[in-house]
Protein backbone atom coordinates (compact mmCIF):
# COMPACT_ATOMS: atom_id res chain seq x y z
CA UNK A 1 -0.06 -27.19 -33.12
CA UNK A 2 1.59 -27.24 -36.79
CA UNK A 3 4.93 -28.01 -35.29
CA UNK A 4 6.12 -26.69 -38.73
CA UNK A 5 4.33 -28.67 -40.86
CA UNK A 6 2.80 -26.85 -43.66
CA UNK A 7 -1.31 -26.50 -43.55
CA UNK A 8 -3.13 -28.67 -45.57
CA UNK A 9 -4.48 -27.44 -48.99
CA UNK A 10 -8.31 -26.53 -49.50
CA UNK A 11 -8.95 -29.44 -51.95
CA UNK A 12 -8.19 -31.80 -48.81
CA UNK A 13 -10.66 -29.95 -46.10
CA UNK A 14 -13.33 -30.32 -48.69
CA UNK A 15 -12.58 -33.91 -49.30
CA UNK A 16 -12.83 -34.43 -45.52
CA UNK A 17 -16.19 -32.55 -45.51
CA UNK A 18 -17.77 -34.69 -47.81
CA UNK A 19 -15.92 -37.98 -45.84
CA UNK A 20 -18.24 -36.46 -42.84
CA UNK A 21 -21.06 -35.76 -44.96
CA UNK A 22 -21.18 -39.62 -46.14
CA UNK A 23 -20.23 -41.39 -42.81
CA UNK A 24 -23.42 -43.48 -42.44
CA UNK A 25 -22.20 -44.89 -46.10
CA UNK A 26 -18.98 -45.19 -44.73
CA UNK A 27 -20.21 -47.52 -41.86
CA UNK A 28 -22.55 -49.63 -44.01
CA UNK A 29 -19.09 -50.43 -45.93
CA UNK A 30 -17.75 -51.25 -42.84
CA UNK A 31 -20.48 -53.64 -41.74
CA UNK A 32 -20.33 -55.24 -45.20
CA UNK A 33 -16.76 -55.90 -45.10
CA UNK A 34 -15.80 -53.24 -47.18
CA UNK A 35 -12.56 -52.54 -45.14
CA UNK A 36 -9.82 -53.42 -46.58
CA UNK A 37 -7.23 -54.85 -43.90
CA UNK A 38 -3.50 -53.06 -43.91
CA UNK A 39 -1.58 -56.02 -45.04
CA UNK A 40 -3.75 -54.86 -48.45
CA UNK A 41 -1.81 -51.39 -49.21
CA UNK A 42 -2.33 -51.84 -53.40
CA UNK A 43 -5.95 -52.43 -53.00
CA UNK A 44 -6.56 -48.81 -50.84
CA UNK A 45 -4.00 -47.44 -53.47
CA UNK A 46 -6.27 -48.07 -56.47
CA UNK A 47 -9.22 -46.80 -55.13
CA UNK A 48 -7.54 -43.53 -54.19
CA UNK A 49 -5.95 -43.32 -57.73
CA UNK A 50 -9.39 -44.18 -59.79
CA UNK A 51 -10.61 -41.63 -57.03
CA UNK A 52 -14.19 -43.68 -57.74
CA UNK A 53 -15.25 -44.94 -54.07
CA UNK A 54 -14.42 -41.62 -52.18
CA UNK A 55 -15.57 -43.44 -49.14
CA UNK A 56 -12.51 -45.88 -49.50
CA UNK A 57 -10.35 -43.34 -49.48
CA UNK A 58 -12.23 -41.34 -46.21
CA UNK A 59 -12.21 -45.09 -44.64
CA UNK A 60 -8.05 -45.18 -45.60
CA UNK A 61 -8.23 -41.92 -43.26
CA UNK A 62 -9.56 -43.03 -40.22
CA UNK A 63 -8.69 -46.85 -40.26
CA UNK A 64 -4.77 -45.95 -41.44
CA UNK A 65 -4.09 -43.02 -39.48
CA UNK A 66 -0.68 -44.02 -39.62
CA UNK A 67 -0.12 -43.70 -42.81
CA UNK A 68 -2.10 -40.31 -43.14
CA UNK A 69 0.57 -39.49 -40.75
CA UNK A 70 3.45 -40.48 -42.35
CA UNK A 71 1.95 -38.57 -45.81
CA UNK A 72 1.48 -35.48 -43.91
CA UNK A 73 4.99 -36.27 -42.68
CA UNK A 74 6.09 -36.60 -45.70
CA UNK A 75 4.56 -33.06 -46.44
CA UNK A 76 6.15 -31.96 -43.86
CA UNK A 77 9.65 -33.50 -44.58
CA UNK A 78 9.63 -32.18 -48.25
CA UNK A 79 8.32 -28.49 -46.74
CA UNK A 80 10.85 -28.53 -44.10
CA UNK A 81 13.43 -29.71 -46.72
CA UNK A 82 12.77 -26.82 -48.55
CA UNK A 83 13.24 -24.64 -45.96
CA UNK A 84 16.59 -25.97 -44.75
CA UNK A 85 17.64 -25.70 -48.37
CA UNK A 86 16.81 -21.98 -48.22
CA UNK A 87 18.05 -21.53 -44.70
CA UNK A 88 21.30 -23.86 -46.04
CA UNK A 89 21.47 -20.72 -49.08
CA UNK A 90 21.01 -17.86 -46.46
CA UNK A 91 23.68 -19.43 -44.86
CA UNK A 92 25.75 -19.28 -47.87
CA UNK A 93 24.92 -15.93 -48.85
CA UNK A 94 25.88 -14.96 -45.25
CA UNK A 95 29.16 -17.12 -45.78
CA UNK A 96 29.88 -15.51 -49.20
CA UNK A 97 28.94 -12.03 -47.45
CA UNK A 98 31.32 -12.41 -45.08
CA UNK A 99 34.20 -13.89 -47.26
CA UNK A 100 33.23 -10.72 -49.54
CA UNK A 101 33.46 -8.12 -46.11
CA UNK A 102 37.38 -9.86 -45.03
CA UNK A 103 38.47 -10.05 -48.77
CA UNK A 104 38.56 -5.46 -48.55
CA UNK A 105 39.93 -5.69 -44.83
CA UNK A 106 43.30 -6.24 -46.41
CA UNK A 107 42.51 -3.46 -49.35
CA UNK A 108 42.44 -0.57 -46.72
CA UNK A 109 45.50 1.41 -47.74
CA UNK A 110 43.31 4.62 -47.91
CA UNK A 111 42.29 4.89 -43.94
CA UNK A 112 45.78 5.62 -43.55
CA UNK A 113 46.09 8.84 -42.15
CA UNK A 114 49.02 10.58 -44.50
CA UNK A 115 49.11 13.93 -42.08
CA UNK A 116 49.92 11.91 -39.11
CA UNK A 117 53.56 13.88 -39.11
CA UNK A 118 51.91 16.53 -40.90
CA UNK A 119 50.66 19.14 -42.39
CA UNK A 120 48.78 19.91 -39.67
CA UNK A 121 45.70 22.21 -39.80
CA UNK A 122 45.89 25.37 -37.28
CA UNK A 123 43.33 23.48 -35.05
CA UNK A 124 45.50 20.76 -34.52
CA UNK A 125 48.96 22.79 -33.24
CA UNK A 126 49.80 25.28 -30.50
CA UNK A 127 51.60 27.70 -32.50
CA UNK A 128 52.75 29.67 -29.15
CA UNK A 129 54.19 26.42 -27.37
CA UNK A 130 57.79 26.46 -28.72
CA UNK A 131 60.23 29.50 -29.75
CA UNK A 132 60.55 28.26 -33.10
CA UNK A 133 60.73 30.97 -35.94
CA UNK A 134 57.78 30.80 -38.49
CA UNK A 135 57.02 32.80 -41.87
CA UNK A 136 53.24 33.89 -41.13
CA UNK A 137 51.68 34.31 -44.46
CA UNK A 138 48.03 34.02 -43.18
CA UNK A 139 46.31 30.46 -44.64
CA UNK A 140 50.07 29.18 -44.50
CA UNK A 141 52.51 29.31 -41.63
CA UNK A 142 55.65 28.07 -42.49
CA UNK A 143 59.38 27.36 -40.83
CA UNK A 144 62.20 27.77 -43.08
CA UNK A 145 65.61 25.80 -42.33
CA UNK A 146 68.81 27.15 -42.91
CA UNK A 147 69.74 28.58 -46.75
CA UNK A 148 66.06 27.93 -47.81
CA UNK A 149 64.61 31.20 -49.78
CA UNK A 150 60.81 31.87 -49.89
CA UNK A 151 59.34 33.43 -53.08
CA UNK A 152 55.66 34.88 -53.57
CA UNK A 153 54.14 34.94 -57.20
CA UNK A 154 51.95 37.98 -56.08
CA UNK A 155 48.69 39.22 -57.72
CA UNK A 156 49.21 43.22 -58.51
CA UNK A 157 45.43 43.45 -58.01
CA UNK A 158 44.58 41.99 -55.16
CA UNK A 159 48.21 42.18 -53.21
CA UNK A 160 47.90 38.45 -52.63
CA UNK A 161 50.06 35.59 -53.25
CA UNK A 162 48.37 32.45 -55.38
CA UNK A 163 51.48 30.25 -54.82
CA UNK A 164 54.60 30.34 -52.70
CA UNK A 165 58.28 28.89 -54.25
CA UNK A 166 60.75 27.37 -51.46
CA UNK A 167 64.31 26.92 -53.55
CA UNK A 168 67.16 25.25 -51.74
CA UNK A 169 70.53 24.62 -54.00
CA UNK A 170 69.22 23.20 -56.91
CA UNK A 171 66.07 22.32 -56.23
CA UNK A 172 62.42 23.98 -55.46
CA UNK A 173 59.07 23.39 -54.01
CA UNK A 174 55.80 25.28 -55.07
CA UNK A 175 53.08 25.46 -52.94
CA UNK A 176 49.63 26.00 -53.58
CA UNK A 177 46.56 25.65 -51.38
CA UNK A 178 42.86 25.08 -52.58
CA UNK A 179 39.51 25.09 -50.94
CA UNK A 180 38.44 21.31 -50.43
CA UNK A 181 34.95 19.43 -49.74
CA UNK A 182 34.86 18.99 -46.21
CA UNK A 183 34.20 15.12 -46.45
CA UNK A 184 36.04 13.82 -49.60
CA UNK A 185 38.50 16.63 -50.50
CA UNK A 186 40.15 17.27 -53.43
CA UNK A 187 43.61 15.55 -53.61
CA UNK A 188 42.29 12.65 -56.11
CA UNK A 189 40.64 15.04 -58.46
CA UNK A 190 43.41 17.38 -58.48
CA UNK A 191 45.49 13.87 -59.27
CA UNK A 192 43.70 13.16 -61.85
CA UNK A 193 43.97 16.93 -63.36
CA UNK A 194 47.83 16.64 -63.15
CA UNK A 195 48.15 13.68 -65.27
CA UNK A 196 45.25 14.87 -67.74
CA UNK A 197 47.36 18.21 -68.08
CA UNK A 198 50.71 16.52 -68.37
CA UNK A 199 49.86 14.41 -71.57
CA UNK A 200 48.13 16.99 -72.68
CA UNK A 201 50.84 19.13 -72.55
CA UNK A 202 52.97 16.02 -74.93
CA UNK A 203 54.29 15.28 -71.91
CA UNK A 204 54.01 11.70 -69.75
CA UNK A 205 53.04 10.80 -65.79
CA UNK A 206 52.40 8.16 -63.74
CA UNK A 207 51.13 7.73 -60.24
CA UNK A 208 53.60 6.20 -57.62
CA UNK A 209 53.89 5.99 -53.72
CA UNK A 210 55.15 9.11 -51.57
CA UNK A 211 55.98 10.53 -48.46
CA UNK A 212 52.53 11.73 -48.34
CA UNK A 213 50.36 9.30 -50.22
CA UNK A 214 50.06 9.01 -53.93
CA UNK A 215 52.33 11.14 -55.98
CA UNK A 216 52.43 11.89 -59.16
CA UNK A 217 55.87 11.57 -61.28
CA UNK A 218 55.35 14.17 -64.26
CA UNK A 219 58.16 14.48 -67.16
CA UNK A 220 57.32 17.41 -68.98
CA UNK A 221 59.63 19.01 -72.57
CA UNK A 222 60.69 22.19 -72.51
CA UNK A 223 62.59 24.77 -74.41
CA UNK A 224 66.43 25.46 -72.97
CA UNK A 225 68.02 29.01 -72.93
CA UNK A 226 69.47 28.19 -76.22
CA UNK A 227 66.49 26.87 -78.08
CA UNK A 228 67.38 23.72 -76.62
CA UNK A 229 65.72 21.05 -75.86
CA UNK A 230 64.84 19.94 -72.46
CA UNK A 231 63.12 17.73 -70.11
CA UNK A 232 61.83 18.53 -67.03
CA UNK A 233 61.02 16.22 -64.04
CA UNK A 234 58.67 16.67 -60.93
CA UNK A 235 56.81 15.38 -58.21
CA UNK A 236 53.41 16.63 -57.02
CA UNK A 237 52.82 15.63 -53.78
CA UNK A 238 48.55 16.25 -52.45
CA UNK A 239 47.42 15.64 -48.74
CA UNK A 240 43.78 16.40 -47.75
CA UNK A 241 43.09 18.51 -44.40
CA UNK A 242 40.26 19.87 -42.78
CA UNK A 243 38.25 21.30 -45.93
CA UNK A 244 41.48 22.15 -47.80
CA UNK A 245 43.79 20.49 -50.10
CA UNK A 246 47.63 21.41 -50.19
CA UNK A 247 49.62 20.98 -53.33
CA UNK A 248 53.56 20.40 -53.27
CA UNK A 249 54.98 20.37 -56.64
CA UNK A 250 59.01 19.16 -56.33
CA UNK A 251 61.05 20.60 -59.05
CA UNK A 252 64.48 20.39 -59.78
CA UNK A 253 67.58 18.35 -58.52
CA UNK A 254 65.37 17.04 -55.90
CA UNK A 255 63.03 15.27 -57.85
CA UNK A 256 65.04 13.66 -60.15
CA UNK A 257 66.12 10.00 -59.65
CA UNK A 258 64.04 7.14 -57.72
CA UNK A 259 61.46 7.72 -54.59
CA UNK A 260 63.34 8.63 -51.99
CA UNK A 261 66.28 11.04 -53.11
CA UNK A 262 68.21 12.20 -50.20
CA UNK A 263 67.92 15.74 -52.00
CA UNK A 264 64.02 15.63 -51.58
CA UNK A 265 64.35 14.92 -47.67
CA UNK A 266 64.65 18.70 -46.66
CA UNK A 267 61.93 19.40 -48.40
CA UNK A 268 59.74 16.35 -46.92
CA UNK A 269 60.58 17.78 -43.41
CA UNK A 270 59.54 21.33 -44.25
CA UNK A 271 56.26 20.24 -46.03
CA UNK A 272 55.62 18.02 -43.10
CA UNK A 273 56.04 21.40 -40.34
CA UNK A 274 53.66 23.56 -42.98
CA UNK A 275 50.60 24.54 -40.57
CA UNK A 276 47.63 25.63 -42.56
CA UNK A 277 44.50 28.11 -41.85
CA UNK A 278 41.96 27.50 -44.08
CA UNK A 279 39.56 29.80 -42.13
CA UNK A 280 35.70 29.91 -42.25
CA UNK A 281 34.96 31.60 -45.49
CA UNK A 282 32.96 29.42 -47.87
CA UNK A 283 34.57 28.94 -51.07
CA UNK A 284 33.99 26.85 -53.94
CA UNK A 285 35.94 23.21 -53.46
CA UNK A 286 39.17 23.72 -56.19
CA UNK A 287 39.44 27.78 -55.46
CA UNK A 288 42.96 28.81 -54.95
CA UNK A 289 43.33 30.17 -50.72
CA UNK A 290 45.27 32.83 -51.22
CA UNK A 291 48.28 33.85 -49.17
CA UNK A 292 49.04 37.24 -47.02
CA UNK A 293 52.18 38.86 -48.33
CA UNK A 294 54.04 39.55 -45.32
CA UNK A 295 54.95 43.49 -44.99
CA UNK A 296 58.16 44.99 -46.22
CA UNK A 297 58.52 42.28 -48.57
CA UNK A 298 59.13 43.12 -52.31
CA UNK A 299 56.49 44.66 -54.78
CA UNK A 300 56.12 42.95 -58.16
CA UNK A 301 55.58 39.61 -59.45
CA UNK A 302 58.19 37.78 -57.18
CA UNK A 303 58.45 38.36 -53.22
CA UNK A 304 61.48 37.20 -51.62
């Protein structure tokens, strides 16, 4: 058995061969004294380095097989060396893997699930458990509070609604709901769209944390009644569902000021109770889902 030691090279076996090959010189340099005794190391040494009496070196073999043993130990040592140094690397690759895998543990702010309080998606809520009052508008079911008004920008064409306006006071919330990938959705490419269109527009925005995730602060210049000039603020607020992406753009009173605005936390809660039903029909991820226009609501541009 090898017991790990590493197999001797070719050039060896056929130095051994011709050791056999010559053993009846081999004992005639016994006989005549040839042997050299132990105590002699330097004398066996020189022969094996001038590499002249071969038999000296086969008799070194057999008469020393201690010291063959301790070179092939040696061997051994040196090969087993190397291979604890490489096991002693895997081991710090593993290490460094490792370190590597706990330094993202703390880095997992995106697993956390932003719709736990809602939006929900229609699969997730029992519409018919409660008596609450909802607007139906077909991929949006929605639950006014008191003094909130509901507005429809409605296409003439196709008698559907492409975005829905909640105003409260002084404030307002537009809604708009878009077909998503099923896996990644759309929320940080939509993000990303925002910001591109707000400097675009001469305008400036930064991303900052929300009620629902990442929101984007957009300040935006515009053009007052009397040719004045203005500035106006917002908040665009993106959660991912079931392949679908809703949009909440906060306008007004409401979005002014820090995170957190105590005129913003109506419109939080009614976001939050927004059920959505996306439905089965393949669309193209960033497509607009429009909305049903409930009946006996206004014709025109505008639906109250």
């Amino acid at each position: 058995m090898m017991f790990g030691r590493k197999r001797k090279p070719a050039a060896a076996e056929a130095v051994k061969d011709e050791a056999v090959a010559s053993e009846e010189e081999r004992e005639a340099d016994e006989v005549n004294g040839s042997d050299e005794p132990e105590d002699e190391p330097g004398t066996a040494a020189s022969e094996d380095e001038t590499g002249d009496d071969e038999s000296g070196a086969d008799d070194s073999d057999e008469d020393e097989p201690d010291g063959e043993d301790e070179s092939d130990e040696d061997e051994s040592d040196d090969d087993e060396s190397d291979g604890d140094d490489s096991d002693d690397e895997d081991s710090d690759d593993d290490s460094d893997e490792d370190e590597g895998i706990d330094a993202v543990k703390p880095e997992q702010e995106d697993d956390t699930d932003w719709r736990a309080d809602g939006p929900f998606d229609a699969d997730e809520v029992d519409l018919d458990a409660d008596q609450v009052e909802r607007l139906d508008l077909g991929a949006l079911v929605l639950t006014p509070f008191a003094g909130l008004q509901i507005q429809l920008q409605v296409n003439q064409e196709t008698k559907q609604a492409g975005a829905v306006a909640a105003i409260w006071n002084q404030s307002g919330l537009e809604l708009v709901l878009y077909a998503a990938r099923a896996q990644t959705g759309m929320a940080e490419e939509l993000r990303d769209e925002t910001i591109d269109e707000a400097r675009a527009a001469g305008g400036t925005a930064m991303v900052e944390d929300g009620p629902f995730g990442p929101q984007v602060r957009r300040v935006l210049s515009q053009d007052g009644p009397n040719g004045e000039q203005l500035v106006q603020v917002s908040r665009v607020w993106l959660v991912d569902g079931p392949r679908w992406t809703l949009r909440g753009t906060l306008l007004g009173q409401a979005a002014i000021g820090d995170v957190g605005n105590p005129d913003s936390a109506p419109f939080v809660e009614f976001f939050r109770n927004i059920v959505v039903r996306r439905g089965g029909k393949p669309m193209v991820p960033g497509e607009v889902i429009p909305f049903d226009v409930p009946a006996g609501a206004m014709d025109g541009g505008d639906a109250a």
